[in-house]
C-alpha atoms as a PDB file:
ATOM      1  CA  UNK A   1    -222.445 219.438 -48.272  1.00  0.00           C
ATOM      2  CA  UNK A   2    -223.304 216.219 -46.512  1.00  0.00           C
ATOM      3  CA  UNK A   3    -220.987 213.362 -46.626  1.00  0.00           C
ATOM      4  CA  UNK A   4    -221.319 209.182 -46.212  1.00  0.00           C
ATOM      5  CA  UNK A   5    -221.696 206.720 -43.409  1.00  0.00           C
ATOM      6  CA  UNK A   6    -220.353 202.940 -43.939  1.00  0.00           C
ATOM      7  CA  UNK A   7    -221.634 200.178 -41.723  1.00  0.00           C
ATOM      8  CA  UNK A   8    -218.757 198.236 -41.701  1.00  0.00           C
ATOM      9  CA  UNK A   9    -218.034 194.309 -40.238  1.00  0.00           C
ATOM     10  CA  UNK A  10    -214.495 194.287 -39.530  1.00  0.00           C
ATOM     11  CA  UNK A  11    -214.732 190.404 -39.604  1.00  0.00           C
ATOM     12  CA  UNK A  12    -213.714 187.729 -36.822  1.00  0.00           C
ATOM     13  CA  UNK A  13    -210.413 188.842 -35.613  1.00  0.00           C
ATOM     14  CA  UNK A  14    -207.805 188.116 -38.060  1.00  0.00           C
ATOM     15  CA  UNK A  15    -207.186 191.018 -40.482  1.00  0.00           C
ATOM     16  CA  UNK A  16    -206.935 188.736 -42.979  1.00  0.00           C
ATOM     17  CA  UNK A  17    -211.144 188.262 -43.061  1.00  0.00           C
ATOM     18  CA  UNK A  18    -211.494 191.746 -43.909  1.00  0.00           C
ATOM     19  CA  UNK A  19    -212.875 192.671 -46.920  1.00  0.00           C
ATOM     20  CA  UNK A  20    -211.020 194.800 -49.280  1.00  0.00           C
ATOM     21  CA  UNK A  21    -214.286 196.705 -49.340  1.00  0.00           C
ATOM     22  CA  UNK A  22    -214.111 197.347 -45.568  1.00  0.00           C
ATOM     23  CA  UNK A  23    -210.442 198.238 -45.652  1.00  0.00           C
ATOM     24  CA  UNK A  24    -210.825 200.848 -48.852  1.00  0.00           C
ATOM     25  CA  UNK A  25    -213.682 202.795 -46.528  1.00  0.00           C
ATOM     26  CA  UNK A  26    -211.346 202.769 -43.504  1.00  0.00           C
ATOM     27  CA  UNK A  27    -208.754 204.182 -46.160  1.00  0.00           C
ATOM     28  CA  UNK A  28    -211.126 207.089 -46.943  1.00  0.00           C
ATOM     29  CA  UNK A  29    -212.657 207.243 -43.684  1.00  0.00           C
ATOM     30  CA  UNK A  30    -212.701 210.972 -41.737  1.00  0.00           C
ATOM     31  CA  UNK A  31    -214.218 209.025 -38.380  1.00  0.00           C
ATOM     32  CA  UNK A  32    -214.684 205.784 -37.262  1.00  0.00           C
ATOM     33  CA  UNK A  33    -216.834 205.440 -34.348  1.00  0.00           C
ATOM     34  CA  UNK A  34    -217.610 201.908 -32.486  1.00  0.00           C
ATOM     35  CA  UNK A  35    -217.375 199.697 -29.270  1.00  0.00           C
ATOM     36  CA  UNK A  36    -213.664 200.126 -27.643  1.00  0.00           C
ATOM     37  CA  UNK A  37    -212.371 197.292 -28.693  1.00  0.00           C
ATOM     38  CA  UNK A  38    -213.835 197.654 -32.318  1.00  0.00           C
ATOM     39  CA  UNK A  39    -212.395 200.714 -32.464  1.00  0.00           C
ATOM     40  CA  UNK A  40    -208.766 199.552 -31.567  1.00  0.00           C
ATOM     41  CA  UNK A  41    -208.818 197.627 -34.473  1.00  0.00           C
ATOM     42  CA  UNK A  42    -207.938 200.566 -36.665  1.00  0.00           C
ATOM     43  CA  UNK A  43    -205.076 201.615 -37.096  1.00  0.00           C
ATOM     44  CA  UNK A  44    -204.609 205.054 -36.276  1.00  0.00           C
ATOM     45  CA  UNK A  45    -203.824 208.180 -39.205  1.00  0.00           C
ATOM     46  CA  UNK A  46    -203.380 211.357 -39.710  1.00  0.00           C
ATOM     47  CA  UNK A  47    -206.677 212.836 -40.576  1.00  0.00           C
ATOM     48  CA  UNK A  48    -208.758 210.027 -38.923  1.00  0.00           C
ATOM     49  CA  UNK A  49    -210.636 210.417 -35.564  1.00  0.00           C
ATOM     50  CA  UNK A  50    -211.254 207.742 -33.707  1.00  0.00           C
ATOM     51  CA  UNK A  51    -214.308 207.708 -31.161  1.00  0.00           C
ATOM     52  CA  UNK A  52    -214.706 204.928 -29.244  1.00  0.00           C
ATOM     53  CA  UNK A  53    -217.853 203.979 -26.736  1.00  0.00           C
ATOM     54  CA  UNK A  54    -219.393 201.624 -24.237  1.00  0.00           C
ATOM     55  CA  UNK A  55    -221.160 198.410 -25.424  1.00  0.00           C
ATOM     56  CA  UNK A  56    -224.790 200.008 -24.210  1.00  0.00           C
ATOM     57  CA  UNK A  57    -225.193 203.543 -26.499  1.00  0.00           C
ATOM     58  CA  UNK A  58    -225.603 201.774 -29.939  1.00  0.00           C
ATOM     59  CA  UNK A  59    -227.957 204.220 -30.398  1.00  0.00           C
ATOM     60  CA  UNK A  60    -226.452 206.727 -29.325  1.00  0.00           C
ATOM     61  CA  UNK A  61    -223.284 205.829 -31.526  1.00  0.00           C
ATOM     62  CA  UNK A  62    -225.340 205.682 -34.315  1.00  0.00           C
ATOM     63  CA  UNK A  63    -226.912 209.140 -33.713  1.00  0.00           C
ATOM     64  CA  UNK A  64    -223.052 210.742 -33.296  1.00  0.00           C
ATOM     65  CA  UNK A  65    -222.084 208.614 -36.849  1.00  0.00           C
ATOM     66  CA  UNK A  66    -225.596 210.833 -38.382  1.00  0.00           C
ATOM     67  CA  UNK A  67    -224.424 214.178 -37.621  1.00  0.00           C
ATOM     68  CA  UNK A  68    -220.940 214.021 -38.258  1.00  0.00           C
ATOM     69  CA  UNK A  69    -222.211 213.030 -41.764  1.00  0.00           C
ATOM     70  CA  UNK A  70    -224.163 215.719 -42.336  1.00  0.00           C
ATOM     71  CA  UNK A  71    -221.719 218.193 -41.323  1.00  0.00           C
ATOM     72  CA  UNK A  72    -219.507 216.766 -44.319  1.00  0.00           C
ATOM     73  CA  UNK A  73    -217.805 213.868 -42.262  1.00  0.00           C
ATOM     74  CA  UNK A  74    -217.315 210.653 -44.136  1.00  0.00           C
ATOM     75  CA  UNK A  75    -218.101 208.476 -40.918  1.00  0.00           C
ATOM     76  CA  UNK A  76    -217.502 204.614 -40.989  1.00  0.00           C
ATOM     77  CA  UNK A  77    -219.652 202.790 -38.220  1.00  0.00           C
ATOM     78  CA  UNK A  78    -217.654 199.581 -37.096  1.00  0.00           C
ATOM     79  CA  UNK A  79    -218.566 196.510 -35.840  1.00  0.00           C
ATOM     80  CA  UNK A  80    -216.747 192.662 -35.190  1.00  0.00           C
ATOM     81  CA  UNK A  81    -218.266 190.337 -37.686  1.00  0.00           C
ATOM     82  CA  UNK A  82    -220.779 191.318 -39.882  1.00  0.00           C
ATOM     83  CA  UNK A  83    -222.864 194.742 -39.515  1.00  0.00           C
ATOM     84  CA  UNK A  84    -225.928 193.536 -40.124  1.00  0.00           C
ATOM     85  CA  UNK A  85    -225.814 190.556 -37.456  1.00  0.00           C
ATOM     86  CA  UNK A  86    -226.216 191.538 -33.941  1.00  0.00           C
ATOM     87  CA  UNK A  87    -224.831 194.641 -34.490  1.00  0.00           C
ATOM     88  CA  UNK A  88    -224.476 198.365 -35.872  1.00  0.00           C
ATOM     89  CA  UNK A  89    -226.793 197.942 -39.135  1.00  0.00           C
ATOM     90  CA  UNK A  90    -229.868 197.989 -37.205  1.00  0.00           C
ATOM     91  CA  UNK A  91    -228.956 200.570 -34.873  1.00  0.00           C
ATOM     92  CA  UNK A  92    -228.331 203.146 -37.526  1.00  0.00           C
ATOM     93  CA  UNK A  93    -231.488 202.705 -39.020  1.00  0.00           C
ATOM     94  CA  UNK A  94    -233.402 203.054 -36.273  1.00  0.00           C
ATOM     95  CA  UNK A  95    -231.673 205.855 -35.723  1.00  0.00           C
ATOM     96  CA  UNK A  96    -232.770 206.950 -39.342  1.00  0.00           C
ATOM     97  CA  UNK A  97    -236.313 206.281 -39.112  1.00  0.00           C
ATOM     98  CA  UNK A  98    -236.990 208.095 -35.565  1.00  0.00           C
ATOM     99  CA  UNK A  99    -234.729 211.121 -36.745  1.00  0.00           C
ATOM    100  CA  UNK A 100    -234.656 214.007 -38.250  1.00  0.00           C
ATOM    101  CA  UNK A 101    -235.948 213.868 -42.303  1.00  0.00           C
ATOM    102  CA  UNK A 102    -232.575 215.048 -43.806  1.00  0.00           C
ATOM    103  CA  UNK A 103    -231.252 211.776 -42.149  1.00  0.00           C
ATOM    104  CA  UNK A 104    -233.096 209.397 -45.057  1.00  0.00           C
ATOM    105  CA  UNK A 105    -231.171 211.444 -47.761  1.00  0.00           C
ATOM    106  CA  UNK A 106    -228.007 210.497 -46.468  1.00  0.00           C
ATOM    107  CA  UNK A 107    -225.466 207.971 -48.503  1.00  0.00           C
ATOM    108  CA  UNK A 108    -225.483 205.229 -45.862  1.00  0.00           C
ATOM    109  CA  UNK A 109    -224.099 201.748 -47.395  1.00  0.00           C
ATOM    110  CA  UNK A 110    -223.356 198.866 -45.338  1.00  0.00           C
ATOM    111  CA  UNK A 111    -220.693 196.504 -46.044  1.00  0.00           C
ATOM    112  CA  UNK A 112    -220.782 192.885 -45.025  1.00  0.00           C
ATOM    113  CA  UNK A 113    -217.905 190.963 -42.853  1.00  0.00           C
ATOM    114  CA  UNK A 114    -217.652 187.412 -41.768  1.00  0.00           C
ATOM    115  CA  UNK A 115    -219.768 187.036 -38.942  1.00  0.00           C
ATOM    116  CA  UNK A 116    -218.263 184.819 -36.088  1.00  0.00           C
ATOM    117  CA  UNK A 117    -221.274 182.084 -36.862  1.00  0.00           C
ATOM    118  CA  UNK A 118    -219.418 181.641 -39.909  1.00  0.00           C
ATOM    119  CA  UNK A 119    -216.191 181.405 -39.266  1.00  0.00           C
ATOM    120  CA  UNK A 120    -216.688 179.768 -36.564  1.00  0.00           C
ATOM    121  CA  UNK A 121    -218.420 177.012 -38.541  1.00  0.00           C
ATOM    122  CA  UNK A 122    -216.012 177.095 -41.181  1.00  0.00           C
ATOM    123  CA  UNK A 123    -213.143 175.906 -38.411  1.00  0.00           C
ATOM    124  CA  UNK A 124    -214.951 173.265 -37.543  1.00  0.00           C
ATOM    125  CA  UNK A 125    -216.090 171.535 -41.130  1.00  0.00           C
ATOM    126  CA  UNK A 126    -219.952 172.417 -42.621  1.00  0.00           C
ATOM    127  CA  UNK A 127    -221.988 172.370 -39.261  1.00  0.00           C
ATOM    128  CA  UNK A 128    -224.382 174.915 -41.247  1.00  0.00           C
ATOM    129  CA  UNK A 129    -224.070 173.086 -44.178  1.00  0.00           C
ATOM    130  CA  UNK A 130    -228.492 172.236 -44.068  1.00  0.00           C
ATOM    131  CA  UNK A 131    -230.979 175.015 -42.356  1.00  0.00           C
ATOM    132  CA  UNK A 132    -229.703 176.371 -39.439  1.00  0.00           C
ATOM    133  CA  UNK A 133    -230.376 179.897 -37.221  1.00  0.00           C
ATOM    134  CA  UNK A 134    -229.271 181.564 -35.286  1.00  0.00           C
ATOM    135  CA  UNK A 135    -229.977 183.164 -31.500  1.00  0.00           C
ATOM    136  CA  UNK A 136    -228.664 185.813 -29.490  1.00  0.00           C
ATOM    137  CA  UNK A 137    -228.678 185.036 -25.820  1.00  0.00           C
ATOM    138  CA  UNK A 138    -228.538 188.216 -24.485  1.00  0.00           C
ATOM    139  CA  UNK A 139    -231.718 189.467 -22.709  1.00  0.00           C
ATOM    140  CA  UNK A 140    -230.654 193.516 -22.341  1.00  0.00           C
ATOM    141  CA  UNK A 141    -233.036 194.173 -25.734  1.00  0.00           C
ATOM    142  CA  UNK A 142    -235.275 191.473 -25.358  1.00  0.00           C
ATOM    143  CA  UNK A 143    -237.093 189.871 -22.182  1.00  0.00           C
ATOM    144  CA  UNK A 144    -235.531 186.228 -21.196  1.00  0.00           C
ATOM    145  CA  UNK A 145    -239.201 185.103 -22.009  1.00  0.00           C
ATOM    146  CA  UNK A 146    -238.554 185.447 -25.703  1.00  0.00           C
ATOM    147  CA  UNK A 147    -235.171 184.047 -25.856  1.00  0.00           C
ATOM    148  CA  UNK A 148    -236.434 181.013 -24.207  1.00  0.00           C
ATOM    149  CA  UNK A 149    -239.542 180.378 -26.700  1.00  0.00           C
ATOM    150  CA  UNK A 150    -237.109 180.778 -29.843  1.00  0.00           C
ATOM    151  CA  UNK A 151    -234.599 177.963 -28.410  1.00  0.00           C
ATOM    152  CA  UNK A 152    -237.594 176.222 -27.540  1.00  0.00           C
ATOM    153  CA  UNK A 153    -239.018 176.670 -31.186  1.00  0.00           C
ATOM    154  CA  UNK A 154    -235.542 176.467 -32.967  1.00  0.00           C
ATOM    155  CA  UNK A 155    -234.992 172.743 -31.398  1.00  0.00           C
ATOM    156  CA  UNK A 156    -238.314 171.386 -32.363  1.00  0.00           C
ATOM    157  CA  UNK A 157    -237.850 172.295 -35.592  1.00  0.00           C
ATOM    158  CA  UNK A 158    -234.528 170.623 -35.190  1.00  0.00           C
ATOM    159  CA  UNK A 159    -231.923 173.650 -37.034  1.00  0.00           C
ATOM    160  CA  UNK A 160    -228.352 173.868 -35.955  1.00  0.00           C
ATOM    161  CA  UNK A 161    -228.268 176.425 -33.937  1.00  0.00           C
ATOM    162  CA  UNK A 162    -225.831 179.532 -33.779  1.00  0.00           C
ATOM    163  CA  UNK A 163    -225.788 180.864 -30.526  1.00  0.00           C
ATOM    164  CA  UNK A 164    -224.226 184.633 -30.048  1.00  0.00           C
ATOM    165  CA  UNK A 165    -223.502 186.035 -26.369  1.00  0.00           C
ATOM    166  CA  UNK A 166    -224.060 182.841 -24.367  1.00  0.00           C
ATOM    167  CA  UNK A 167    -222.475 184.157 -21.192  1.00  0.00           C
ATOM    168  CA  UNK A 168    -221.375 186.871 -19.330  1.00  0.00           C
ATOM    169  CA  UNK A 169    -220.797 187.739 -15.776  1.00  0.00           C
ATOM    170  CA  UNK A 170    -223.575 190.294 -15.877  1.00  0.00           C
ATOM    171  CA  UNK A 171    -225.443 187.168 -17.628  1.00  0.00           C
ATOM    172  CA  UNK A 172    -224.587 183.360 -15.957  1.00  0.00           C
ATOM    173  CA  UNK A 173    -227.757 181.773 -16.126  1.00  0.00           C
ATOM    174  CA  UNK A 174    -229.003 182.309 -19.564  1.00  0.00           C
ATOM    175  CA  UNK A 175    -226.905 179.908 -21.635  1.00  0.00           C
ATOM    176  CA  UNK A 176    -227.747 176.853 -18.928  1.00  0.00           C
ATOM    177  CA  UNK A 177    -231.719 177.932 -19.516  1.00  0.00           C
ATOM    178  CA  UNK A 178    -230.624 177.310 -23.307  1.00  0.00           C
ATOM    179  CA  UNK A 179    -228.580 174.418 -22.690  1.00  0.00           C
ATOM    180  CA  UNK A 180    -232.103 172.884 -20.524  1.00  0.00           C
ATOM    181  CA  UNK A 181    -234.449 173.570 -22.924  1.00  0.00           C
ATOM    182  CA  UNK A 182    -232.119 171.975 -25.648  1.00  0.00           C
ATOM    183  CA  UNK A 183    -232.052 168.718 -23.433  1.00  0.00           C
ATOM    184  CA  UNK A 184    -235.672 168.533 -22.590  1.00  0.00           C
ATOM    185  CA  UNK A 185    -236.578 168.700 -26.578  1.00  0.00           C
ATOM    186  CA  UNK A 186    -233.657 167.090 -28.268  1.00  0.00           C
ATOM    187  CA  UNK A 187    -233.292 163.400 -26.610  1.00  0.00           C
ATOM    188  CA  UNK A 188    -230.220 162.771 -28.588  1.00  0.00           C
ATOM    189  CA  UNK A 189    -225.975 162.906 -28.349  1.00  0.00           C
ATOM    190  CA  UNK A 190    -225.730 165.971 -30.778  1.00  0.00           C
ATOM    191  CA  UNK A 191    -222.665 167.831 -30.933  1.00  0.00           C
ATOM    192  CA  UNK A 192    -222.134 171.055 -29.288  1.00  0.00           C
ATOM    193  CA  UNK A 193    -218.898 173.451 -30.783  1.00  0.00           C
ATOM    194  CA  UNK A 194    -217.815 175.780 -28.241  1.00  0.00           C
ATOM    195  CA  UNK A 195    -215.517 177.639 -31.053  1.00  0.00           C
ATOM    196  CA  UNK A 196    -213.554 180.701 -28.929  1.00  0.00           C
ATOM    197  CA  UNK A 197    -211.880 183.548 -30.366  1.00  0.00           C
ATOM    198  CA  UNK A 198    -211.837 182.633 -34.000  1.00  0.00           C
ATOM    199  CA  UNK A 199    -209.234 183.705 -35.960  1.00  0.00           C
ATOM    200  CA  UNK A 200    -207.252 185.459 -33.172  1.00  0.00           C
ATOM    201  CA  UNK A 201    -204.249 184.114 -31.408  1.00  0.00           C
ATOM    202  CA  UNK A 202    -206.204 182.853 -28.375  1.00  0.00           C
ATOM    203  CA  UNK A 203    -208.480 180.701 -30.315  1.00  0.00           C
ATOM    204  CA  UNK A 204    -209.768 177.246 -29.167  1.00  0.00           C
ATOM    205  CA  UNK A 205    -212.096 174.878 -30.535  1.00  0.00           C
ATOM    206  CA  UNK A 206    -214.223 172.445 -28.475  1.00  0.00           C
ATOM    207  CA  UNK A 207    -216.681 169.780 -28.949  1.00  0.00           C
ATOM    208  CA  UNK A 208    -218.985 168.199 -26.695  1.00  0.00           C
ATOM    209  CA  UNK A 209    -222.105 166.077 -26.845  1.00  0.00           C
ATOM    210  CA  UNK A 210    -225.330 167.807 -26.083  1.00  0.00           C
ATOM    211  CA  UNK A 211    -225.207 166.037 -22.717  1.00  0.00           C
ATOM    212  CA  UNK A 212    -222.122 166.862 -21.354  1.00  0.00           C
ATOM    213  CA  UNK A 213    -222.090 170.488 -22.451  1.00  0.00           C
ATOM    214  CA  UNK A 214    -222.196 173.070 -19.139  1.00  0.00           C
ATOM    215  CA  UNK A 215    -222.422 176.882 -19.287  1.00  0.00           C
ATOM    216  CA  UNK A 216    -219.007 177.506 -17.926  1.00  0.00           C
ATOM    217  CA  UNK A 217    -217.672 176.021 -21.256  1.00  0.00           C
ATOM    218  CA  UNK A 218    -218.644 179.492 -23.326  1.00  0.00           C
ATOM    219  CA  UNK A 219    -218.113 183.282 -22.263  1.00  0.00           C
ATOM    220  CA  UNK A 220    -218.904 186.437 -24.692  1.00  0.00           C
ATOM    221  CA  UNK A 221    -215.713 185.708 -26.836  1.00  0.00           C
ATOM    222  CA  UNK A 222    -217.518 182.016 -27.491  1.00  0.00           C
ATOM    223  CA  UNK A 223    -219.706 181.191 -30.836  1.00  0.00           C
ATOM    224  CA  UNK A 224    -221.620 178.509 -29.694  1.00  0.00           C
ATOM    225  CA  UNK A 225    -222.792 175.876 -32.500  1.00  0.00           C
ATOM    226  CA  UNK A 226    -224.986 172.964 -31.496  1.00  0.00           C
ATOM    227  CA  UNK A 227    -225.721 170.873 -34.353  1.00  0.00           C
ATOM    228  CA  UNK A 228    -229.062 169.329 -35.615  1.00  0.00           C
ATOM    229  CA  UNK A 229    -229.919 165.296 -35.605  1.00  0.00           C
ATOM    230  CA  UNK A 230    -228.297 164.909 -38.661  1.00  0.00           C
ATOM    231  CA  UNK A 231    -225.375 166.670 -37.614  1.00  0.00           C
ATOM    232  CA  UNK A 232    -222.163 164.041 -37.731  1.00  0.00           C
ATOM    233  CA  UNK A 233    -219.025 163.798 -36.760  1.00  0.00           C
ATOM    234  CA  UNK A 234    -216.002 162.715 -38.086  1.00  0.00           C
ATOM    235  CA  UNK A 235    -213.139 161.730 -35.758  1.00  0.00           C
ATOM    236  CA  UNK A 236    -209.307 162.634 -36.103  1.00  0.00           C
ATOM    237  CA  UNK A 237    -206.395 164.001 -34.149  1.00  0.00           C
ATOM    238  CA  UNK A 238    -207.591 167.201 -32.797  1.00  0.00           C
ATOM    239  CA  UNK A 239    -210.703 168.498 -33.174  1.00  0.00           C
ATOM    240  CA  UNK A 240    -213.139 166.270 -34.830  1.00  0.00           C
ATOM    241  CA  UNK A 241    -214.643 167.619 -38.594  1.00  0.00           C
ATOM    242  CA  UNK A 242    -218.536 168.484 -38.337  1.00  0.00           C
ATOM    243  CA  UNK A 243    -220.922 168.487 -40.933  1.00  0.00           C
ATOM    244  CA  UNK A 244    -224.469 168.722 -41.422  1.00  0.00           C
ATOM    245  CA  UNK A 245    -225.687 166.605 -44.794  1.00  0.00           C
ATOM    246  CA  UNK A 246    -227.240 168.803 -47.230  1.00  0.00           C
ATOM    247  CA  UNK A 247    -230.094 166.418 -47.786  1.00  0.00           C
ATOM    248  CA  UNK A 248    -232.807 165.587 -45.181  1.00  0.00           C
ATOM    249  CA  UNK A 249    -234.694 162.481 -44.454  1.00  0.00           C
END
């Protein structure tokens, strides 16, 4: 008899975003396989396994999460944020689609999480609050090439911009090349939110004008939000409120 895989986003950080779906499947969950730190999010049970992996065998995880199903298991597939965003989702369907036919006939459900674009965003006031996207700066699936002609192509058509995995030490240079481009097409003061570690202890909130904002300001635990031309700012003690009107000119 086979059993179930749930794609699950455990949310930003702070228990509290989970969903009460997420936290039910964890409840009935026989395995729950992710990235380490994913992983160590879960509490730990009797009757649970836990199998944690490196940040680089998505597929791989996603092949593991297939068979324990059909040998009965009823696998949950983690990820930070939402599934389906940068993340596990997409993994284990391509995973599906270049395996074995039983795999289709599986009961595979994935369950959405707050993805750090939104919380982040939802710190800092509405700075997604008109059309937006949103970019992920790593190049290890996708040549730098690419990346560079969607920022190009995102800031002409003047969105607000999400950007995931600006900068890591295996990765310095890409969020400056993304930071360039943004300054050679926007010729404006726009704000930039450097928004780290949402929701977690450690968090910090930042905002910069396009101008002044260097790479060294974001690492991988950094949403980066830089907002359109309309996006505005309202001053106060702390961190100014951000918005982006929900009309356009």
């Amino acid at each position: 008899m086979s059993g179930s895989i749930a794609v699950a986003g455990l949310g930003p950080g702070d228990a509290a975003l989970m969903t009460p779906e997420v936290a039910t499947a964890l409840a009935d969950a026989t395995d729950v396989i992710g990235y380490i730190p994913y992983v160590a999010r879960v509490a730990p049970r009797p009757g649970l396994t836990l199998h944690a992996s490196d940040n680089r065998v998505e597929l791989d995880r996603a092949r593991h999460a297939l068979q324990l199903a059909m040998a009965g298991r009823h696998v949950v597939v983690v990820s930070s944020g939402d599934p389906g965003v940068f993340a596990m989702a997409a993994a284990v369907f391509e995973a599906v689609e270049h395996g074995p036919p039983a795999w289709r006939d599986l009961d595979i459900r994935v369950l959405p999480g707050i993805t750090a674009m939104l919380a982040a965003a939802a710190r800092a006031g509405a700075p997604l609050g008109h059309d937006f996207c949103a970019i992920n700066l790593s190049d290890n699936l996708k040549p730098q090439a690419v990346i560079d002609r969607r920022v190009r192509l995102a800031a002409e058509a003047d969105f607000a911009i999400a950007f995931y995995n600006p900068r890591s030490r295996s990765r310095p240079d890409g969020f400056g090349r993304a930071l360039e481009i943004l300054r050679d097409v926007c010729a404006d003061e726009r704000p930039v939110l450097f928004a780290r570690a949402v929701s977690t202890p450690e968090e910090t909130l930042h905002v910069v004008r396009l101008p002044d904002a260097r790479p060294e300001m974001a690492d991988m635990r950094t949403m980066v939000i830089v907002g359109s031309s309309a996006t505005r700012t309202i001053a106060r003690s702390g961190a100014p409120f951000l918005y982006t009107p929900r009309s356009a000119a």
